[in-house]
PDB file of N, CA and C in Angstrom:
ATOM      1  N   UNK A   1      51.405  20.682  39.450  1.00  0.00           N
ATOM      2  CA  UNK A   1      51.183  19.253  39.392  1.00  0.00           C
ATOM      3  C   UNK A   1      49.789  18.975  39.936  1.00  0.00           C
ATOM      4  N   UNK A   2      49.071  18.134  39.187  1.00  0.00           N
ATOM      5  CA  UNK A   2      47.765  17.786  39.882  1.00  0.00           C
ATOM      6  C   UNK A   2      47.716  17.053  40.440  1.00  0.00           C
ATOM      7  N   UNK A   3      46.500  17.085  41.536  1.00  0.00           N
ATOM      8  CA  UNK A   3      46.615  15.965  42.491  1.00  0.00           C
ATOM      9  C   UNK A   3      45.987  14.665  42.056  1.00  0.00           C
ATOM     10  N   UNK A   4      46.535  13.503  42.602  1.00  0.00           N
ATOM     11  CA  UNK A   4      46.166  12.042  42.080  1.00  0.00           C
ATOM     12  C   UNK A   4      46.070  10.962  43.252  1.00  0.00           C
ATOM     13  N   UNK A   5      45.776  10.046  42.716  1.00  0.00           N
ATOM     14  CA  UNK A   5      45.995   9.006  43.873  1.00  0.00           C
ATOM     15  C   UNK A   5      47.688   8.720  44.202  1.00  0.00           C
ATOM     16  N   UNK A   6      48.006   9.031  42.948  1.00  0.00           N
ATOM     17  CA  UNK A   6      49.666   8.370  43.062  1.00  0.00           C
ATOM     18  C   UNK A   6      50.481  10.183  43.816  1.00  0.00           C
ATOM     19  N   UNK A   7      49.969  11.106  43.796  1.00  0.00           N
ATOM     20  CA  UNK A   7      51.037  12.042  44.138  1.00  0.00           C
ATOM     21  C   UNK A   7      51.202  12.382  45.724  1.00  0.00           C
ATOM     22  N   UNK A   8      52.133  12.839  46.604  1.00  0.00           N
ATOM     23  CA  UNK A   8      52.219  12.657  48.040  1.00  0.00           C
ATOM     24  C   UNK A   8      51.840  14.193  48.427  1.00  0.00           C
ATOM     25  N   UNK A   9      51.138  14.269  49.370  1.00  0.00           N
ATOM     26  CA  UNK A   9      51.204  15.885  49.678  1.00  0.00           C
ATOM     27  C   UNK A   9      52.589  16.243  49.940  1.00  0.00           C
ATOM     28  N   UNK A  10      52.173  17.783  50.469  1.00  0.00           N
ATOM     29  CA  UNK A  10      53.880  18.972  50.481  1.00  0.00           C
ATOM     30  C   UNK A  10      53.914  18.053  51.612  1.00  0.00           C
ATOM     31  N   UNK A  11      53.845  17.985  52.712  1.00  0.00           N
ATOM     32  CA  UNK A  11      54.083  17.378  54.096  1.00  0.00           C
ATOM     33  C   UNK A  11      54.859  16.015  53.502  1.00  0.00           C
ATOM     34  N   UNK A  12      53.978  14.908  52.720  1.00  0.00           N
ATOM     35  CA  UNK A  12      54.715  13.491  52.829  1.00  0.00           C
ATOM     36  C   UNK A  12      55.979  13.782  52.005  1.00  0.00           C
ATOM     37  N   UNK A  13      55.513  14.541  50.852  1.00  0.00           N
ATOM     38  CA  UNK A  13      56.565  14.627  50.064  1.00  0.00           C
ATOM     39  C   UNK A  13      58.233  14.955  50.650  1.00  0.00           C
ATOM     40  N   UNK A  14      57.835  15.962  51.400  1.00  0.00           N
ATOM     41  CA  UNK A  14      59.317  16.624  52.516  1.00  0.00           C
ATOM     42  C   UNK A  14      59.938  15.701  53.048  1.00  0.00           C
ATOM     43  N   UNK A  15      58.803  14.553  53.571  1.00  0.00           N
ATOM     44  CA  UNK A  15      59.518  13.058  54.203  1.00  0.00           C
ATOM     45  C   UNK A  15      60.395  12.548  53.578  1.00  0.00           C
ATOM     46  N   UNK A  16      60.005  12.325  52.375  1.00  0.00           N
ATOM     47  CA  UNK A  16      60.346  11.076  51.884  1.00  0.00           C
ATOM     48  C   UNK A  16      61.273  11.253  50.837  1.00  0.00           C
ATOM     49  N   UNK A  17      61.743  12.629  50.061  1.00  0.00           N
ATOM     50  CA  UNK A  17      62.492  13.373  49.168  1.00  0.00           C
ATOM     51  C   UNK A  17      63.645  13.140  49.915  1.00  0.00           C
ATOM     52  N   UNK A  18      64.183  13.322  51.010  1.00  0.00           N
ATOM     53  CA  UNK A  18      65.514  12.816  51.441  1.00  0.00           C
ATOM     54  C   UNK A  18      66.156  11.715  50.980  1.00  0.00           C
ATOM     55  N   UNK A  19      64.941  10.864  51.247  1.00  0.00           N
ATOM     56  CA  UNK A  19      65.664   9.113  51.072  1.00  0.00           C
ATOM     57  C   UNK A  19      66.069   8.671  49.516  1.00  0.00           C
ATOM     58  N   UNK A  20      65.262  10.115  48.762  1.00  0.00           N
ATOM     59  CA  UNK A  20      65.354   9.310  47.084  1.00  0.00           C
ATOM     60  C   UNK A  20      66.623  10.369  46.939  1.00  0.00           C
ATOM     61  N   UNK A  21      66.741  11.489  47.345  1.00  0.00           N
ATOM     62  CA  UNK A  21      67.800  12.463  46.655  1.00  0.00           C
ATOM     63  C   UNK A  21      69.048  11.832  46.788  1.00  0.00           C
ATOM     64  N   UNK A  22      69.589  11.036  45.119  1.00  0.00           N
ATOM     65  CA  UNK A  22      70.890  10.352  45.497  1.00  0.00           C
ATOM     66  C   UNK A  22      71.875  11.000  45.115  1.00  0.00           C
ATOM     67  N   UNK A  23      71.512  12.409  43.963  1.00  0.00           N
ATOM     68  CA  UNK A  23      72.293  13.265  43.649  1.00  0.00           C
ATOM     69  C   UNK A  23      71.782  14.838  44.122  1.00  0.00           C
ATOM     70  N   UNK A  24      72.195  15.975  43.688  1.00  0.00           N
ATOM     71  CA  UNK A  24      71.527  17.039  44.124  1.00  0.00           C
ATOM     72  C   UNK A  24      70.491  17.144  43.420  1.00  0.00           C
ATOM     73  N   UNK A  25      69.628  18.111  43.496  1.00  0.00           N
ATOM     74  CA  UNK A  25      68.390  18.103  42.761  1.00  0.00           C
ATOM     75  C   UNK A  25      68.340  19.040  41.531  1.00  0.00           C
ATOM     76  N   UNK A  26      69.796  19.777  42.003  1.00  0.00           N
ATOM     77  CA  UNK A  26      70.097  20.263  40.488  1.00  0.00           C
ATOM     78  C   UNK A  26      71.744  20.116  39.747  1.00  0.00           C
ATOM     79  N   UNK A  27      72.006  18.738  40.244  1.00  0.00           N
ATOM     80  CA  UNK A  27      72.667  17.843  39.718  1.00  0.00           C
ATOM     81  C   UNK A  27      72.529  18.127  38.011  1.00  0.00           C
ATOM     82  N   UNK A  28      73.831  18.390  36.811  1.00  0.00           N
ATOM     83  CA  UNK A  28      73.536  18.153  36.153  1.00  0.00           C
ATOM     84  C   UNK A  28      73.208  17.132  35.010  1.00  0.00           C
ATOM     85  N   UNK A  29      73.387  15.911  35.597  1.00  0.00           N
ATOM     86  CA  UNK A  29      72.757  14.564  35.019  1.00  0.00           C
ATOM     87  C   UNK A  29      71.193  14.565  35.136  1.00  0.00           C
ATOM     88  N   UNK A  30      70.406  15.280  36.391  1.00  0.00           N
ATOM     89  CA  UNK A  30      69.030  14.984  36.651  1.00  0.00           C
ATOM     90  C   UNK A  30      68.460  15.704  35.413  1.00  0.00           C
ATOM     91  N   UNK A  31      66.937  15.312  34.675  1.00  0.00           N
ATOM     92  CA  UNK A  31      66.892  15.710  33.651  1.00  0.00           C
ATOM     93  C   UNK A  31      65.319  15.640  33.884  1.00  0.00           C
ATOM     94  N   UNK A  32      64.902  14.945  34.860  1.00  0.00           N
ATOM     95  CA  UNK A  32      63.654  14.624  35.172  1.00  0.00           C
ATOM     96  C   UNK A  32      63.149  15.282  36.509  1.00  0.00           C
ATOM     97  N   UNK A  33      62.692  15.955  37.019  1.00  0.00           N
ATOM     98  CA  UNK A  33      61.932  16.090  38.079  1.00  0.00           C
ATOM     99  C   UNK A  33      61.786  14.444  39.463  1.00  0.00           C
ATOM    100  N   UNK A  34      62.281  15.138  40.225  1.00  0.00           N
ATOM    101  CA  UNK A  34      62.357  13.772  41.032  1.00  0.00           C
ATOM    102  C   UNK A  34      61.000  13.335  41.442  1.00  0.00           C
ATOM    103  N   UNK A  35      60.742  13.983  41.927  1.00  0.00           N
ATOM    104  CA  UNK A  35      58.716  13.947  42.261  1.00  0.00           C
ATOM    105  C   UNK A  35      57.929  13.590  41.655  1.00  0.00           C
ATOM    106  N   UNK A  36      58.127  13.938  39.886  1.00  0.00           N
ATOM    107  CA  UNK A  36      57.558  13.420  39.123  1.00  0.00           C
ATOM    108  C   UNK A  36      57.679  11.921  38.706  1.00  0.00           C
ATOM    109  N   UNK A  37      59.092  11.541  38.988  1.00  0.00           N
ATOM    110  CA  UNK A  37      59.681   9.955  39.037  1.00  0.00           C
ATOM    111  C   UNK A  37      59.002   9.685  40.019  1.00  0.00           C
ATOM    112  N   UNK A  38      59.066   9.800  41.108  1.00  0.00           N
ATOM    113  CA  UNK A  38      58.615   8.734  41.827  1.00  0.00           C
ATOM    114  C   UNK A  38      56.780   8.736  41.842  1.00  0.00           C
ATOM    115  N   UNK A  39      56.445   9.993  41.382  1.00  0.00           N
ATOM    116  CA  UNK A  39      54.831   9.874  41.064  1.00  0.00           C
ATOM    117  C   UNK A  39      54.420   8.523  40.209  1.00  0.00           C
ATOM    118  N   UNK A  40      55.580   8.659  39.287  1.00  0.00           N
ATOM    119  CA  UNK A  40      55.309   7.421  38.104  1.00  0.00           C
ATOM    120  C   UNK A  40      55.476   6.163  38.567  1.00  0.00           C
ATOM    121  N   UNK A  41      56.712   5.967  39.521  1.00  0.00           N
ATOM    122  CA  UNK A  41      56.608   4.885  39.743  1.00  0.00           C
ATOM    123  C   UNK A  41      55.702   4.002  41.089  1.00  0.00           C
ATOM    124  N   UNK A  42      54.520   5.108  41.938  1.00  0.00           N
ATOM    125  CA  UNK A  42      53.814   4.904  42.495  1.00  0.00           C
ATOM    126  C   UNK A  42      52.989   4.616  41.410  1.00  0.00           C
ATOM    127  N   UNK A  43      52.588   4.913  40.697  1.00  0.00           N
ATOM    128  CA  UNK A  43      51.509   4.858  39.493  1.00  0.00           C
ATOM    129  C   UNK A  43      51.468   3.681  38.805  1.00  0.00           C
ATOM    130  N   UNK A  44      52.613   3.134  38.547  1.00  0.00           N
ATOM    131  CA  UNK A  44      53.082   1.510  38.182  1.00  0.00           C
ATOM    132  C   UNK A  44      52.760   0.652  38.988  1.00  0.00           C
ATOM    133  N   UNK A  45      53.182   1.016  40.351  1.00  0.00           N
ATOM    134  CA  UNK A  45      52.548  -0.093  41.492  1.00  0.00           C
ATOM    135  C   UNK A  45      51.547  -0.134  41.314  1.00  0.00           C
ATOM    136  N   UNK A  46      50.327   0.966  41.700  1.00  0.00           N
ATOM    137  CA  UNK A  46      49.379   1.407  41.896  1.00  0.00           C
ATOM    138  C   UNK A  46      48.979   0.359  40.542  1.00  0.00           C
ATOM    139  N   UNK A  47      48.774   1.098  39.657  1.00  0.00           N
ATOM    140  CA  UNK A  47      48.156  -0.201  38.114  1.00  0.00           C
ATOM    141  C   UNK A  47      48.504  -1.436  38.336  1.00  0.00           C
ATOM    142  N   UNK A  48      49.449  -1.947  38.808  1.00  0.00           N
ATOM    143  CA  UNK A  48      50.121  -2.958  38.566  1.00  0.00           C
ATOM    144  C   UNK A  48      50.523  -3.133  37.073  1.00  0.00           C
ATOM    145  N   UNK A  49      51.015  -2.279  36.184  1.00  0.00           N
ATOM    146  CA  UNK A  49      50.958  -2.276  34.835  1.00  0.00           C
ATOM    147  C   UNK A  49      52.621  -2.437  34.465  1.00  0.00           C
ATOM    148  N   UNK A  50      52.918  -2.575  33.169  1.00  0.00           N
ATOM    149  CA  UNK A  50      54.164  -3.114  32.360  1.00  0.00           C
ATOM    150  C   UNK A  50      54.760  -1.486  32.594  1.00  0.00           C
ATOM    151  N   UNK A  51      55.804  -1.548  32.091  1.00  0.00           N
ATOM    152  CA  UNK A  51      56.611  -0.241  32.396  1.00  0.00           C
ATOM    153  C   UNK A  51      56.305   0.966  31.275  1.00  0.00           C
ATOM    154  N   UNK A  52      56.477  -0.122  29.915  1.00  0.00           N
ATOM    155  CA  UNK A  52      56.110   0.650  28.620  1.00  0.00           C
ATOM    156  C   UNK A  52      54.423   0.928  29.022  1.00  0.00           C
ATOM    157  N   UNK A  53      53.792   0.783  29.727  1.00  0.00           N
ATOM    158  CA  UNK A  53      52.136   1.259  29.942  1.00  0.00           C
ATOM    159  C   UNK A  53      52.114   2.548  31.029  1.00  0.00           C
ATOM    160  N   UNK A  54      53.376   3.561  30.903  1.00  0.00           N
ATOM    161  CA  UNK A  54      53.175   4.272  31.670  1.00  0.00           C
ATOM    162  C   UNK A  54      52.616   5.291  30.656  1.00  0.00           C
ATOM    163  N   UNK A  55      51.409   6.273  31.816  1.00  0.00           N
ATOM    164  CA  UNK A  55      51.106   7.511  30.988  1.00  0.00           C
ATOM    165  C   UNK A  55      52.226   8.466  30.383  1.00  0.00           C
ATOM    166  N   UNK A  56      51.963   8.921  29.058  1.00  0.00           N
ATOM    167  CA  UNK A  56      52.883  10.293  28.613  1.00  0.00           C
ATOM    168  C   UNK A  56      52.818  11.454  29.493  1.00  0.00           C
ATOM    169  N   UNK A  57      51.839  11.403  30.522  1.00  0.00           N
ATOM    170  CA  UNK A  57      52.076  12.649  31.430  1.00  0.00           C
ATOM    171  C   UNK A  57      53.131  12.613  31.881  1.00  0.00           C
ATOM    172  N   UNK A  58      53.410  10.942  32.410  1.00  0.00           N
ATOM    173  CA  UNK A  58      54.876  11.083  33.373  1.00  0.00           C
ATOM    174  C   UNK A  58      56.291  11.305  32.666  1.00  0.00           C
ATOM    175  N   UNK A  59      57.075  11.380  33.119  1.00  0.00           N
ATOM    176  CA  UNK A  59      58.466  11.048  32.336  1.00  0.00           C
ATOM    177  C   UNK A  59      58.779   9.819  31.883  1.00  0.00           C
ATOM    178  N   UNK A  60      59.275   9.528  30.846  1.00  0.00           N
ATOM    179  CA  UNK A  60      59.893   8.538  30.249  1.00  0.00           C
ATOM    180  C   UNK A  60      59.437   7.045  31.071  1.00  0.00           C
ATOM    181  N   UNK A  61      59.357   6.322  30.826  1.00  0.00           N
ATOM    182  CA  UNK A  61      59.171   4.928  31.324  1.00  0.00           C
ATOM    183  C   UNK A  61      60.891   4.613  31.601  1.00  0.00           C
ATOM    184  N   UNK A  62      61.554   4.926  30.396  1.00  0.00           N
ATOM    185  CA  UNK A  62      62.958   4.705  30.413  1.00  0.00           C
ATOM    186  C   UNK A  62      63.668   5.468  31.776  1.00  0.00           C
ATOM    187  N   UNK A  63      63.729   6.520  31.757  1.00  0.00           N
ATOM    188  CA  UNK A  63      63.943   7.237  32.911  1.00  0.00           C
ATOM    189  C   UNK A  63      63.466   6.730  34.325  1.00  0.00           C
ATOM    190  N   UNK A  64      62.002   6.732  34.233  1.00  0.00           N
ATOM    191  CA  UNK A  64      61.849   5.869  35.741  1.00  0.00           C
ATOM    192  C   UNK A  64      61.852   4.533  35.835  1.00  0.00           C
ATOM    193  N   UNK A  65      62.242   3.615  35.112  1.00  0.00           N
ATOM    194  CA  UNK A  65      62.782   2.780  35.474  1.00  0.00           C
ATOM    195  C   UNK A  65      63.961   2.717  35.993  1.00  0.00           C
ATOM    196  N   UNK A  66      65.182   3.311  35.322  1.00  0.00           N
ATOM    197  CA  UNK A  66      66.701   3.350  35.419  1.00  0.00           C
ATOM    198  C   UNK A  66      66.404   4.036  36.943  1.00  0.00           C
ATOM    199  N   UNK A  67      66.043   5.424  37.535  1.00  0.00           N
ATOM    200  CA  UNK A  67      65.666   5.686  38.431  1.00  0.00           C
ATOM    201  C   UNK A  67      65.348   4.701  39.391  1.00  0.00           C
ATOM    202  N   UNK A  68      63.961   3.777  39.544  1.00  0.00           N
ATOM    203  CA  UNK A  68      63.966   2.589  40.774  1.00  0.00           C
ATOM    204  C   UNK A  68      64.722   2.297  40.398  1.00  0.00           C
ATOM    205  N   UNK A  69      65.950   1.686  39.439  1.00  0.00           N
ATOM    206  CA  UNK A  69      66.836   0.474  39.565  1.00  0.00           C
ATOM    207  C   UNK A  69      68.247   1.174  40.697  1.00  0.00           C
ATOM    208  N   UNK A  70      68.083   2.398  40.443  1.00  0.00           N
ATOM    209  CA  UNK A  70      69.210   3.022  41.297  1.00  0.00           C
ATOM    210  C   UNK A  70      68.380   2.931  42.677  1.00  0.00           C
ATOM    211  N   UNK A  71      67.185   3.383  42.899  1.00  0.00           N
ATOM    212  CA  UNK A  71      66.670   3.458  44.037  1.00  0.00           C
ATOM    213  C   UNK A  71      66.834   1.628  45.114  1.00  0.00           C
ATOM    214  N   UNK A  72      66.810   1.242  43.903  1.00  0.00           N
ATOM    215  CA  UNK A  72      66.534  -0.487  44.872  1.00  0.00           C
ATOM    216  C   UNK A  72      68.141  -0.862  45.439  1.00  0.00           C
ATOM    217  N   UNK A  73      69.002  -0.105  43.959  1.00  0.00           N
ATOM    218  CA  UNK A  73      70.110  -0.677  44.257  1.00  0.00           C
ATOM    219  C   UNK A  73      70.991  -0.470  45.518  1.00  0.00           C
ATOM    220  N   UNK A  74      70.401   1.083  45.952  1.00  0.00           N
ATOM    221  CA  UNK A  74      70.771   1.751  47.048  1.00  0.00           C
ATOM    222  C   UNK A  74      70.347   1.430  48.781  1.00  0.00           C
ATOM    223  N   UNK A  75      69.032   0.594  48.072  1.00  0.00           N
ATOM    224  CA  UNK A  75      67.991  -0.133  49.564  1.00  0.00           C
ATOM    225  C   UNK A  75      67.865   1.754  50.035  1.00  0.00           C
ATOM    226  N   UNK A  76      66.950   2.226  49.417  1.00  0.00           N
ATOM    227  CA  UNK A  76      66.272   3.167  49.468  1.00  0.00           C
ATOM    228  C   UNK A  76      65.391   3.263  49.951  1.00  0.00           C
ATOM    229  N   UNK A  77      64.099   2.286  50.239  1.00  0.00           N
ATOM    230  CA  UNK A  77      63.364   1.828  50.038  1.00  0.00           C
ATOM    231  C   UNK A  77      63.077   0.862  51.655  1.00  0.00           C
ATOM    232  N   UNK A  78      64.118   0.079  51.501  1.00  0.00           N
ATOM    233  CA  UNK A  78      64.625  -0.591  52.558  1.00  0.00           C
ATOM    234  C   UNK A  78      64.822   0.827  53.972  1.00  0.00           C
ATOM    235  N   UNK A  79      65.702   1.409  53.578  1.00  0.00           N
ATOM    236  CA  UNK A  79      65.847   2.680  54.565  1.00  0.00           C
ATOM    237  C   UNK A  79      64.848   2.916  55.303  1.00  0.00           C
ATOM    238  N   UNK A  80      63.498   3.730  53.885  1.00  0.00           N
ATOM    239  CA  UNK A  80      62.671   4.096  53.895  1.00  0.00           C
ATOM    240  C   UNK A  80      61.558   3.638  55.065  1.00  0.00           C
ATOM    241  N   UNK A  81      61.711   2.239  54.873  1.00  0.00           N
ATOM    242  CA  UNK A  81      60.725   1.624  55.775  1.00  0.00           C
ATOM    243  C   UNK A  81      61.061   1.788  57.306  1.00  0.00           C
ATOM    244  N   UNK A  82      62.312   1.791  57.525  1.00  0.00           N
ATOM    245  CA  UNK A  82      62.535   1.116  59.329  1.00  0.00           C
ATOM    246  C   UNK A  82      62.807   2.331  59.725  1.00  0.00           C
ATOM    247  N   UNK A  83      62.871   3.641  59.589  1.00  0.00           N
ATOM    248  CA  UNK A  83      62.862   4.735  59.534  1.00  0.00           C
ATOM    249  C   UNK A  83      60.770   5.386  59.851  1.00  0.00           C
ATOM    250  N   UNK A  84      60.790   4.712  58.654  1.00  0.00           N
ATOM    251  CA  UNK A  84      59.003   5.074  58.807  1.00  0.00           C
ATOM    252  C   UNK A  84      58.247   4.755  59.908  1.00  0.00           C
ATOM    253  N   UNK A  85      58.915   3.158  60.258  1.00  0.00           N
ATOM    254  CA  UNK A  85      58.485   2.092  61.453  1.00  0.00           C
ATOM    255  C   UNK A  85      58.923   2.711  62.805  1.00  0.00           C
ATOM    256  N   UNK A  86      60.066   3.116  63.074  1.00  0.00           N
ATOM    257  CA  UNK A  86      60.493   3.475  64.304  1.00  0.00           C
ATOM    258  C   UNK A  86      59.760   5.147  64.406  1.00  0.00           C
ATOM    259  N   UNK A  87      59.376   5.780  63.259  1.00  0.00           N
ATOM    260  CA  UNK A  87      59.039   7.050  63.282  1.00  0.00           C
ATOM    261  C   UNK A  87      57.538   6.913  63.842  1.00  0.00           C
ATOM    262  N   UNK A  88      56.701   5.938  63.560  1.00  0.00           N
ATOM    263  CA  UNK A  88      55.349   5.564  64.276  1.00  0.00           C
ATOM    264  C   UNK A  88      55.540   5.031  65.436  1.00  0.00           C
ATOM    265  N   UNK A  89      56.295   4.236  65.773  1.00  0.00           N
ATOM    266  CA  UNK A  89      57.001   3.739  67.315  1.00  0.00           C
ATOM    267  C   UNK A  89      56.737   4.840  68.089  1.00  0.00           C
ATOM    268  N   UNK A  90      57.703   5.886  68.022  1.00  0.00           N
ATOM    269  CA  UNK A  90      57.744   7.137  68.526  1.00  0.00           C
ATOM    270  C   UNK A  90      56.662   7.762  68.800  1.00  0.00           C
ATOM    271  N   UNK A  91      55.751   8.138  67.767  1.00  0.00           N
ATOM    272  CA  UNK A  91      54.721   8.810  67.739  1.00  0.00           C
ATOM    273  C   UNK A  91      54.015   7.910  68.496  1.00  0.00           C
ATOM    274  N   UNK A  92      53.277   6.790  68.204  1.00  0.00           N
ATOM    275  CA  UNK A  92      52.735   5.948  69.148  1.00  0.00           C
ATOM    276  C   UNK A  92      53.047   5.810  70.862  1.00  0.00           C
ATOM    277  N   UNK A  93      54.484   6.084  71.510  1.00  0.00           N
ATOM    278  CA  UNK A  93      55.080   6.430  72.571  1.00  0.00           C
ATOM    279  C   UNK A  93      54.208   7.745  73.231  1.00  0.00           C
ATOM    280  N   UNK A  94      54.746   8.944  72.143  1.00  0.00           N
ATOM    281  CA  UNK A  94      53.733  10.370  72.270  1.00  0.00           C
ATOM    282  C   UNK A  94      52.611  10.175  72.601  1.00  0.00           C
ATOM    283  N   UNK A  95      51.564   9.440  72.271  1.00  0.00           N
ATOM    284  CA  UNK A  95      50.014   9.395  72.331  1.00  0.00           C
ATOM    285  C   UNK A  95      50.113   8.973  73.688  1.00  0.00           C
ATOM    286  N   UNK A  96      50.996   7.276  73.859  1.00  0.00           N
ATOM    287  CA  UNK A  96      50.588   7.423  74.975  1.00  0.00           C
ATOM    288  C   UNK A  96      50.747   8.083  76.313  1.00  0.00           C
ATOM    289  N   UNK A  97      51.556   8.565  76.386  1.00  0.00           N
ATOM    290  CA  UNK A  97      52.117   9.933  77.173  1.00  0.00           C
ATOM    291  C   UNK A  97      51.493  10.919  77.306  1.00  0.00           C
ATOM    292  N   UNK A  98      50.947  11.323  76.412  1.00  0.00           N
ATOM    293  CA  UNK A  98      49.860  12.380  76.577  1.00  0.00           C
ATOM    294  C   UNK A  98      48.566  12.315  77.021  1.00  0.00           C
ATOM    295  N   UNK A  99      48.084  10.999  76.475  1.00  0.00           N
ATOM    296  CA  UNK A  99      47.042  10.314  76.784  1.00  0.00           C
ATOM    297  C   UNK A  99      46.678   9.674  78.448  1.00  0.00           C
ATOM    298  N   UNK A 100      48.442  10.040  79.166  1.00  0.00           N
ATOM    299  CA  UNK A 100      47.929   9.884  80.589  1.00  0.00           C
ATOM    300  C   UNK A 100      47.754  10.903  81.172  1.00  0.00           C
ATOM    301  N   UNK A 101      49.005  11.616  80.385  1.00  0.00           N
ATOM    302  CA  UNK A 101      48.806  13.216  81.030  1.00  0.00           C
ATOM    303  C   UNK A 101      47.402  13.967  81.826  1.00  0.00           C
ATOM    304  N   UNK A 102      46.464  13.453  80.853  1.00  0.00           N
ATOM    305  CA  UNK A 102      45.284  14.070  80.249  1.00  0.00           C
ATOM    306  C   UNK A 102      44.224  13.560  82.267  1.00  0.00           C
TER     307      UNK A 102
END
């Protein structure tokens, strides 16, 4: 996969693959690459573009759409965030702790 503005490194990616995996990853309904879904649908934000204006690199427009609609429906997303928020809390705690240490 090449790198883009829309793709997450190995590190973010590891994060954040939990919160979307709603089936296994080799589930046999999945038909799409999950990574690659959500590449696309960073890529949509990112443009701000119509759904049918996604590149043929990505998968289906059809596919990642139905995909966010499961993702929103789940508050995936929602998760995602206060999870992210308390995870900088923390880290922010760390700095300063160390930062007296010092």
């Amino acid at each position: 996969m090449a790198s883009s503005p829309v793709t997450r490194t190995a590190d973010e990616w590891a994060f954040i693959a939990p919160y979307l995996a709603l089936v296994r990853e080799d589930a046999p309904q999945r038909v799409h690459n999950l990574r690659e879904v959500f590449n696309a649908l960073r890529w949509i934000v990112r443009a701000g573009a119509s759904w049918r204006m996604l590149p043929h690199d990505f998968p289906p427009w059809e596919a990642v759409y139905q995909q966010t609609q499961r993702w929103i429906n789940a508050g995936i997303f929602e998760e995602y965030d206060r999870n992210e928020t308390a995870l900088k809390e923390q880290l922010g705690e760390l700095g300063d702790i160390l930062k007296r240490q010092r």
